[in-house]
N, C-alpha and C. Protein backbone atom coordinates (compact mmCIF):
# COMPACT_ATOMS: atom_id res chain seq x y z
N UNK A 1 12.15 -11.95 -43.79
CA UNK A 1 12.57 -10.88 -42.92
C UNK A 1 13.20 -9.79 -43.78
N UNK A 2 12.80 -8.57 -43.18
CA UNK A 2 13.44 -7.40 -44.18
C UNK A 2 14.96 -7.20 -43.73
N UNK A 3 15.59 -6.81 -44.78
CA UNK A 3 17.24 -6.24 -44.71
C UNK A 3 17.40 -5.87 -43.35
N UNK A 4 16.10 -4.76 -43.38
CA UNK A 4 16.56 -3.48 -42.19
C UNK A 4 16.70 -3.97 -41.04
N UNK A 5 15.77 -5.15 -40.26
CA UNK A 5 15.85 -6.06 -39.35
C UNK A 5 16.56 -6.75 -39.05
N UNK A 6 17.59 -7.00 -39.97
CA UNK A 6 18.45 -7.72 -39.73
C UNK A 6 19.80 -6.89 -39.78
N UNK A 7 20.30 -5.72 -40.41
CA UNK A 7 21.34 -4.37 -40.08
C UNK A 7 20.97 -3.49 -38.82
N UNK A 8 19.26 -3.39 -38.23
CA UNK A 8 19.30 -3.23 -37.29
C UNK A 8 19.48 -3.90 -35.91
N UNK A 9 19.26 -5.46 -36.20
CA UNK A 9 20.04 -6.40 -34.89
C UNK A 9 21.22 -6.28 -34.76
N UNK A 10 22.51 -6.39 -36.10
CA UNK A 10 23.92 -6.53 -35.80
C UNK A 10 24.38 -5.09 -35.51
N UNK A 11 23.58 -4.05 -35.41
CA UNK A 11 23.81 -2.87 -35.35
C UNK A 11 23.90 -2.42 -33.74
N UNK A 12 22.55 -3.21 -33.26
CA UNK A 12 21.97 -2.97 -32.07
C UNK A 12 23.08 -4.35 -30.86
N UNK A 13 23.59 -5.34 -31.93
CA UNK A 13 24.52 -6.23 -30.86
C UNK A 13 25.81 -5.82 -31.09
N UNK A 14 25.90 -5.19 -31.41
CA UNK A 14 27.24 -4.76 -31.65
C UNK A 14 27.70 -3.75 -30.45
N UNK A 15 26.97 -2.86 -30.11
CA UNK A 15 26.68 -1.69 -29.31
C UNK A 15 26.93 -2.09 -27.71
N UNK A 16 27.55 -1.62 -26.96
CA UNK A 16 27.95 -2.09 -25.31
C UNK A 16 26.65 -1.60 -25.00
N UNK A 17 26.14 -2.38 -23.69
CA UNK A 17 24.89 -2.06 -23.12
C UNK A 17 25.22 -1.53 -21.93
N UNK A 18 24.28 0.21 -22.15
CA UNK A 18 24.37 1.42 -21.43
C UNK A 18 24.27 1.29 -19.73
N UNK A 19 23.32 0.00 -19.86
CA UNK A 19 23.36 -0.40 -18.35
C UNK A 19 24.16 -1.49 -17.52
N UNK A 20 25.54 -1.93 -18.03
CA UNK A 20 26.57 -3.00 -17.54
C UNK A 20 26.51 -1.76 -16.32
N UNK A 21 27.38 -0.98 -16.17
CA UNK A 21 27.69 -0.54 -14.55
C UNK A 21 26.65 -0.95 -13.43
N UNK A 22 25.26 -0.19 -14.23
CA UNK A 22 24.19 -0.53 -13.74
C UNK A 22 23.55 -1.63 -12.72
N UNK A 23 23.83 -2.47 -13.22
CA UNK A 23 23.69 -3.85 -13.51
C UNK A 23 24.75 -4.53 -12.52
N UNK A 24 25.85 -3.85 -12.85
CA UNK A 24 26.70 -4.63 -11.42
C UNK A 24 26.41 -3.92 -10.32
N UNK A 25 26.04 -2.65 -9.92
CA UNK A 25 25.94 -2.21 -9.04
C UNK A 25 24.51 -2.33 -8.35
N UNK A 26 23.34 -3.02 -9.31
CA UNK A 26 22.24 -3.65 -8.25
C UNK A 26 22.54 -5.23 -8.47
N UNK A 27 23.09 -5.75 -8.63
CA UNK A 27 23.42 -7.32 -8.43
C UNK A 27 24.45 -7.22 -6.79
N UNK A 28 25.35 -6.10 -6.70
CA UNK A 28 25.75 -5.75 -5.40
C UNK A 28 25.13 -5.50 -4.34
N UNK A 29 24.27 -4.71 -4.57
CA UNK A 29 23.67 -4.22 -3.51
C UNK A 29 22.39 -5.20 -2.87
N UNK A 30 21.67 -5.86 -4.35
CA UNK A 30 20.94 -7.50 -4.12
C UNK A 30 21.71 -8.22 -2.97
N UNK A 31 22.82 -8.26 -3.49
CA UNK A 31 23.95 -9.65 -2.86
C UNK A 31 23.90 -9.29 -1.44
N UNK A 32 24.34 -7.68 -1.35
CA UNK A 32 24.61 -7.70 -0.13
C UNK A 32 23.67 -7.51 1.45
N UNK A 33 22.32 -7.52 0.80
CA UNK A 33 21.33 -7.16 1.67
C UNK A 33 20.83 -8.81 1.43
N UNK A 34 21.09 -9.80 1.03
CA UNK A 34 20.62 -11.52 1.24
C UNK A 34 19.63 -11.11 -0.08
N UNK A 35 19.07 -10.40 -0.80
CA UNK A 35 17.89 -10.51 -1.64
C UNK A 35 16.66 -10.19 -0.79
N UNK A 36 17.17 -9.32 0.34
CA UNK A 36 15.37 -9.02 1.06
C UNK A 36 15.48 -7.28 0.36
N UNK A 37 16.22 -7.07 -0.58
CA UNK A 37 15.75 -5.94 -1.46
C UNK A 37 15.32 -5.62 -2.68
N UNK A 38 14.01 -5.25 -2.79
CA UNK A 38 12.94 -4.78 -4.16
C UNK A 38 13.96 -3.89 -4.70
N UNK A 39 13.17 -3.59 -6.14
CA UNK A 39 13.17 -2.75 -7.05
C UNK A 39 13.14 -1.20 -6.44
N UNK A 40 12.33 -1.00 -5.40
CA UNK A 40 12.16 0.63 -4.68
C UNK A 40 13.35 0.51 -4.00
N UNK A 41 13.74 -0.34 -2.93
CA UNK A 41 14.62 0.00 -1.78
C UNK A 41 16.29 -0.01 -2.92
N UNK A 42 16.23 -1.01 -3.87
CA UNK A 42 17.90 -0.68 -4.54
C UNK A 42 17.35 0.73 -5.34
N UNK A 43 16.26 0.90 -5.96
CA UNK A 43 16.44 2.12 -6.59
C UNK A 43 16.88 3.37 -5.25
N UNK A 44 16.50 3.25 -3.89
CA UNK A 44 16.67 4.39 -3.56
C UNK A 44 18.42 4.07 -3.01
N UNK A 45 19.12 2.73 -2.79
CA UNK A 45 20.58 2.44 -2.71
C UNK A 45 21.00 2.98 -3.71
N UNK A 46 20.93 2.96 -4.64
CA UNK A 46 21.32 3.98 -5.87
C UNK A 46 21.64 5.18 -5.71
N UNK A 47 20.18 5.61 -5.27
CA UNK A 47 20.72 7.12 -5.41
C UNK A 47 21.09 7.58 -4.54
N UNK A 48 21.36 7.25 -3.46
CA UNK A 48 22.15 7.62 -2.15
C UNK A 48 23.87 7.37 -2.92
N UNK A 49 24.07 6.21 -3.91
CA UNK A 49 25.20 6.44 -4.41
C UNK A 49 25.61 7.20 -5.73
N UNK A 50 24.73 7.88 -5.95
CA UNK A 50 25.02 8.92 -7.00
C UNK A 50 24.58 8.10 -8.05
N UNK A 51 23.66 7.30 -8.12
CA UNK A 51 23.03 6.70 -9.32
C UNK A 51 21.80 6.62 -9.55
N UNK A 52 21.70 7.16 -10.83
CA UNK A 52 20.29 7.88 -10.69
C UNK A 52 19.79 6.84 -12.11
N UNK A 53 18.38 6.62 -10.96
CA UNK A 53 17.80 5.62 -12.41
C UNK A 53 16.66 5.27 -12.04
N UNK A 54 15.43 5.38 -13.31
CA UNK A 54 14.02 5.27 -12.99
C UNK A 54 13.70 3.86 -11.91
N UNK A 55 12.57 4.28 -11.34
CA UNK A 55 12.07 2.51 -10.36
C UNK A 55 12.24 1.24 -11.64
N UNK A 56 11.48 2.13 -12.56
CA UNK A 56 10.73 0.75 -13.83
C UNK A 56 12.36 0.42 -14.46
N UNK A 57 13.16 1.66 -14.55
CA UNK A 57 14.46 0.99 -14.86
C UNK A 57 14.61 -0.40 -14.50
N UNK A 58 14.98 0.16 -12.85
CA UNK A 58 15.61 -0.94 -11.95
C UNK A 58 15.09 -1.95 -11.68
N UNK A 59 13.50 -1.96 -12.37
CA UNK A 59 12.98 -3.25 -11.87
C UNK A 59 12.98 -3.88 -13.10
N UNK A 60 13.25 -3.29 -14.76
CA UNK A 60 13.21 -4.02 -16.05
C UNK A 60 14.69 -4.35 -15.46
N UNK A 61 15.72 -4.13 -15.02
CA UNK A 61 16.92 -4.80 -15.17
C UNK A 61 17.23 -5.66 -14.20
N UNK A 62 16.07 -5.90 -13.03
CA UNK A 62 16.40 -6.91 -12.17
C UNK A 62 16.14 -8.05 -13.17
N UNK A 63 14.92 -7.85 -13.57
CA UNK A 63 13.86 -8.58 -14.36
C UNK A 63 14.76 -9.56 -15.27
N UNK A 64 15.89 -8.88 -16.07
CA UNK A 64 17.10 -9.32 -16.69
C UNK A 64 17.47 -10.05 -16.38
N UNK A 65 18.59 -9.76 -14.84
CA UNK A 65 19.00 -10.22 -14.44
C UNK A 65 18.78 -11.44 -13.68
N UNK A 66 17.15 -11.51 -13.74
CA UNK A 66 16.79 -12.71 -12.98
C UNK A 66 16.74 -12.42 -11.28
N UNK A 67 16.80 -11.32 -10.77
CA UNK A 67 16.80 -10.98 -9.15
C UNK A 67 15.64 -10.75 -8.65
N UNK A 68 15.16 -11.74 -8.05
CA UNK A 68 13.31 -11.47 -6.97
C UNK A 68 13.62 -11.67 -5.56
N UNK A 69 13.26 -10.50 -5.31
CA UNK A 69 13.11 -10.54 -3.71
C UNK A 69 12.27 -11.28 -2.90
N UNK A 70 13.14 -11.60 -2.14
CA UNK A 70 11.87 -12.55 -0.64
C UNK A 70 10.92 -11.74 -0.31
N UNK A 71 9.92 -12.05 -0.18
CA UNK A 71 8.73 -11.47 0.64
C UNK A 71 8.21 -12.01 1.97
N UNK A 72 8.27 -10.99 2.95
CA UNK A 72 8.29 -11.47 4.03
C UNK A 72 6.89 -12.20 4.36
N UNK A 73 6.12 -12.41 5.30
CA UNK A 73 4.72 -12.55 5.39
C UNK A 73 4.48 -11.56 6.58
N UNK A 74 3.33 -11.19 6.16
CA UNK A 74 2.80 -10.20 7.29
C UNK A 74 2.16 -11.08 8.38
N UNK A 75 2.50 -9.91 9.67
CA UNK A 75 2.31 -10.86 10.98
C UNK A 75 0.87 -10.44 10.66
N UNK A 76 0.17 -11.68 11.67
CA UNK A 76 -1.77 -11.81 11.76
C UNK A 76 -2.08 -10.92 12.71
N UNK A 77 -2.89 -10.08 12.30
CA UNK A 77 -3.59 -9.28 13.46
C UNK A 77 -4.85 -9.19 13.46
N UNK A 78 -5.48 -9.65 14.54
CA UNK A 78 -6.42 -10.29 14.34
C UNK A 78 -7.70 -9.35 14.45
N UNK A 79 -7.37 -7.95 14.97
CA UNK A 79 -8.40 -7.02 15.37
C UNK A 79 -8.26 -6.11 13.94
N UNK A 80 -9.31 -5.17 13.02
CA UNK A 80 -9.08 -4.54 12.75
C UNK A 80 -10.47 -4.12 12.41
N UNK A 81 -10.79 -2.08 13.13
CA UNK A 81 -11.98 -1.86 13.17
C UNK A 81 -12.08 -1.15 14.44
N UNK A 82 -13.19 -0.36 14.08
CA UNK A 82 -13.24 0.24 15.44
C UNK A 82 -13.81 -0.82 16.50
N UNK A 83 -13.05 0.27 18.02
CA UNK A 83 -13.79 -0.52 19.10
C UNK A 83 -15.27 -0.36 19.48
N UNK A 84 -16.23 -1.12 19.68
CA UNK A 84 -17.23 -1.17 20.02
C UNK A 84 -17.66 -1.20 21.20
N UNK A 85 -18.79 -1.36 22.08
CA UNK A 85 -19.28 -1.22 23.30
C UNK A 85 -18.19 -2.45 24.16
N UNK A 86 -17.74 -2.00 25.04
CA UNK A 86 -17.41 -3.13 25.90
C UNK A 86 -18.15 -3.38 27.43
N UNK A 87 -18.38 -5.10 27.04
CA UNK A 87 -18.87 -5.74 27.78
C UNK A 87 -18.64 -5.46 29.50
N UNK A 88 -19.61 -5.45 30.57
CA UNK A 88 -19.27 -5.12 32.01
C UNK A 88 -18.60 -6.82 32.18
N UNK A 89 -17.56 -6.40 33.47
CA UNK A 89 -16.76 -8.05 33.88
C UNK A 89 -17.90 -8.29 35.12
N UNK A 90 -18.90 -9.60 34.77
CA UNK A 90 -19.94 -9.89 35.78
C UNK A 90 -19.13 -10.99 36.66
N UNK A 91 -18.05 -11.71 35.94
CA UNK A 91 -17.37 -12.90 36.87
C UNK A 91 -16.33 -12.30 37.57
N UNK A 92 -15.69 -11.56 36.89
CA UNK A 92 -14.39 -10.98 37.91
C UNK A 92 -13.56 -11.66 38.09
N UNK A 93 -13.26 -12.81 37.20
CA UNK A 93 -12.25 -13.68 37.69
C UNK A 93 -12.40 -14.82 38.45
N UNK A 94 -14.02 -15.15 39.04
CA UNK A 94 -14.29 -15.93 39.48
C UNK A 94 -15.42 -17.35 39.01
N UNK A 95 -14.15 -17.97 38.14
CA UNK A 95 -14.54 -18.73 37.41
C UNK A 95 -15.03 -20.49 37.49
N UNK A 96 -15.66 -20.19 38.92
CA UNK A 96 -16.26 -21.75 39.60
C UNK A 96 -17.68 -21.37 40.24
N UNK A 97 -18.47 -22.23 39.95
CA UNK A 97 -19.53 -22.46 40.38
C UNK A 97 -20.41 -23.04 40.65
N UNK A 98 -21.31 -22.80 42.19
CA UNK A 98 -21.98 -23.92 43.27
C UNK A 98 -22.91 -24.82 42.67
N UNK A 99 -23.80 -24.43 41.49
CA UNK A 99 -24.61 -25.42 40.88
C UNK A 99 -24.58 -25.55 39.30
N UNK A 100 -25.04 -26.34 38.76
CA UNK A 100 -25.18 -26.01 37.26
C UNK A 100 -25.99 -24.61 36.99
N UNK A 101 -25.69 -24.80 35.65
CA UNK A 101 -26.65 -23.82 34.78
C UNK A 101 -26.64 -22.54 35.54
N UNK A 102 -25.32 -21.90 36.57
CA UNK A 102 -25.62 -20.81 37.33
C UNK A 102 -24.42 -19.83 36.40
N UNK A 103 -23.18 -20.44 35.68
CA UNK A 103 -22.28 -19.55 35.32
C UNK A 103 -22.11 -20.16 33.64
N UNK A 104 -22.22 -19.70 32.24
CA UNK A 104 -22.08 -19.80 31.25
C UNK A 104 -21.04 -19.05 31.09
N UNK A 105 -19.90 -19.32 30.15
CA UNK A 105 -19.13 -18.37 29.28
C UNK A 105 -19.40 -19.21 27.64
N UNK A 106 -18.74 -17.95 26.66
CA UNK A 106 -18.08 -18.27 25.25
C UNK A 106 -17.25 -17.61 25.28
N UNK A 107 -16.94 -18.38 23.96
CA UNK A 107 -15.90 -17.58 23.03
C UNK A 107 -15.92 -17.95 21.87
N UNK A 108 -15.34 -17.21 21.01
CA UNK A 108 -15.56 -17.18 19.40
C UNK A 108 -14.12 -18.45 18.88
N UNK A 109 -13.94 -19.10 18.07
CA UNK A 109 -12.68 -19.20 17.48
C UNK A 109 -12.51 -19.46 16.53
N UNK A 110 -11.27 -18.98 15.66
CA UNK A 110 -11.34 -19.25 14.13
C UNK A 110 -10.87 -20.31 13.71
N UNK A 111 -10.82 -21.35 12.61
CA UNK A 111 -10.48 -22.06 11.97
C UNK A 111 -10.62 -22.19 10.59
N UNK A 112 -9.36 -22.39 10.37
CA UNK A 112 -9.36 -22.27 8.53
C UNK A 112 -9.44 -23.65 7.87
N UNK A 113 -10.62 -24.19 7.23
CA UNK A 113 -10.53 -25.51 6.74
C UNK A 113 -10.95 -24.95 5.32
N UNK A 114 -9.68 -25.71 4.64
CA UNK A 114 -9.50 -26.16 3.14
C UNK A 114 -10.07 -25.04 2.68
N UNK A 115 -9.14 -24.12 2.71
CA UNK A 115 -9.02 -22.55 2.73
C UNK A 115 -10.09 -21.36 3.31
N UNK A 116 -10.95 -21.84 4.06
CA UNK A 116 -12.24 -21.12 4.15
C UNK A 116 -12.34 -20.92 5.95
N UNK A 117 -12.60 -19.70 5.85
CA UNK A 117 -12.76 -19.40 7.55
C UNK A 117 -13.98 -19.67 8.18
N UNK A 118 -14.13 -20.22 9.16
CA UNK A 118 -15.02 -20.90 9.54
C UNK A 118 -14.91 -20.75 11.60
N UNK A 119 -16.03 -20.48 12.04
CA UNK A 119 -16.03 -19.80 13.07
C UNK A 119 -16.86 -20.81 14.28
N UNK A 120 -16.59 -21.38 15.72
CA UNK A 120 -16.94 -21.85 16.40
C UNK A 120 -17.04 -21.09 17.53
N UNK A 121 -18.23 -21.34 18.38
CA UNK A 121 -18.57 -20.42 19.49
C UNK A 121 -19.14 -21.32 20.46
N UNK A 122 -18.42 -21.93 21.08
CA UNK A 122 -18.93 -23.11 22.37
C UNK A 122 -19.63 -22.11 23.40
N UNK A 123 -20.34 -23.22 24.22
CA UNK A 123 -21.29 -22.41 25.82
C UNK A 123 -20.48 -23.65 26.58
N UNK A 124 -19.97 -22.69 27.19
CA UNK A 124 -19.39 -24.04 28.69
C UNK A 124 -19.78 -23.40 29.79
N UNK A 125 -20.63 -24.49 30.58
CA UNK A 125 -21.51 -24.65 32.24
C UNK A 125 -19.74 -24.73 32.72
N UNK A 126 -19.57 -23.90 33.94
CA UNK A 126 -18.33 -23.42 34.85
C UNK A 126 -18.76 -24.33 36.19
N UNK A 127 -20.37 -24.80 36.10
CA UNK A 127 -20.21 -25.99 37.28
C UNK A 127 -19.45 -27.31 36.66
N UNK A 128 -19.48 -27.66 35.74
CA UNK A 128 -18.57 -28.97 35.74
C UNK A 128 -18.16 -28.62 34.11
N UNK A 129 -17.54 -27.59 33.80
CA UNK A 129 -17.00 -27.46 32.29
C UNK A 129 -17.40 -28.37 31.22
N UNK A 130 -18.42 -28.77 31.41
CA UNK A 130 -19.23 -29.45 29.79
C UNK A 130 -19.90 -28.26 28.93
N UNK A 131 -20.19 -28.85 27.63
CA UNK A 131 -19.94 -27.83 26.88
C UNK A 131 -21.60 -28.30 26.46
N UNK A 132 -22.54 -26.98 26.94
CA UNK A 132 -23.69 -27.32 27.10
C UNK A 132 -24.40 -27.00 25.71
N UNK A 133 -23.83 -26.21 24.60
CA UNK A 133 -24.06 -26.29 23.43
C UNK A 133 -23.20 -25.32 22.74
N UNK A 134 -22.87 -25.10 21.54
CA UNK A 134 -22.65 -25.02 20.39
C UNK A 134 -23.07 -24.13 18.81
N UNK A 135 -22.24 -23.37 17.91
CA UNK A 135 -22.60 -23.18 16.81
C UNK A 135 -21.31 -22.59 16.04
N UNK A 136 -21.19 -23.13 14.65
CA UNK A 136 -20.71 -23.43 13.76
C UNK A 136 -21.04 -22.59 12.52
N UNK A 137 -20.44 -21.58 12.06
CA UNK A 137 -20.90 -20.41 11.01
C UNK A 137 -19.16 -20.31 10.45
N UNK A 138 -19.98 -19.44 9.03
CA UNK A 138 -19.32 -19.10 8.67
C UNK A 138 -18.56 -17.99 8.23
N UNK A 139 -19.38 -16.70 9.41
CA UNK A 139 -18.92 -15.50 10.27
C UNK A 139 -18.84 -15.13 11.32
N UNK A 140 -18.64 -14.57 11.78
CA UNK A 140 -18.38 -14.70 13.59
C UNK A 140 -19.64 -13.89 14.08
C-alpha cells in the first residue's frame, strides 16, 4: 500500500462527518413516521425544515444508516382497460327455470396456482344448477 493511502485515511478519519446533524435529523423523522418513510418523502421533511439535501444524498445516508422503509402492497384491481361493448340483461334477475337446457349462465374466475394465472369459466343449467360444462385456460 502506498504512503499516500494511508495519510489519506488518518487524514480523512480524523475529520467530523459533514453529515452527523444530517443523520440525526432523518433517523428522527424515520422514527417518527413508524419507517413508512422513503428517501423522497424525508428528503421533502427536510426541506420543509430548512434542510436542504440531494434525494441520492438522503438515500446514500439512509443506506448508512441502515433505514428501509415498509412498502405497502398495492390494493388488486382487477379491471384495467377500456370499457368494451356491454352485454343486454336477457335474465333480469330472474334466475330459475321451468326446464333444462332453457337458462345457461358463466363466469370467468381467476386462480393463481404455483405462481401462474390460470382462468376457469363454468356453464351452469339454472334448471337444476349442474354445471353442464367447462374450460380451463390460461387467459381469460
Amino acid at each position: 500500500m502506498a504512503k499516500s493511502v494511508y495519510y489519506y485515511w488518518r487524514e480523512a478519519s480524523s475529520k467530523a462527518d459533514p453529515y452527523q446533524g444530517a443523520k440525526e435529523h432523518i433517523t428522527q423523522i424515520f422514527n417518527a413516521h413508524r419507517g413508512r418513510y422513503g428517501y423522497r418523502r424525508i428528503q421533502l421533511a427536510l426541506r420543509n425544515d430548512a434542510c436542504y439535501l440531494n434525494h441520492k444524498t438522503v438515500q446514500k445516508l439512509m443506506t448508512q444508516l441502515g433505514l428501509k422503509s415498509t412498502v405497502r402492497p398495492k390494493r388488486y384491481q382487477s379491471y384495467k382497460g377500456a370499457i368494451g361493448k356491454v352485454a343486454p340483461n336477457l335474465l333480469e334477475r330472474n334466475f330459475g327455470a321451468s326446464k333444462p337446457n332453457q337458462k345457461w349462465v358463466t363466469d370467468v374466475t381467476e386462480f393463481n396456482i404455483k405462481g401462474e394465472r390460470v382462468y376457469l369459466s363454468p356453464i351452469l343449467d339454472l334448471y337444476n344448477q349442474e354445471i353442464v360444462s367447462y374450460e380451463i385456460a390460461d387467459r381469460p
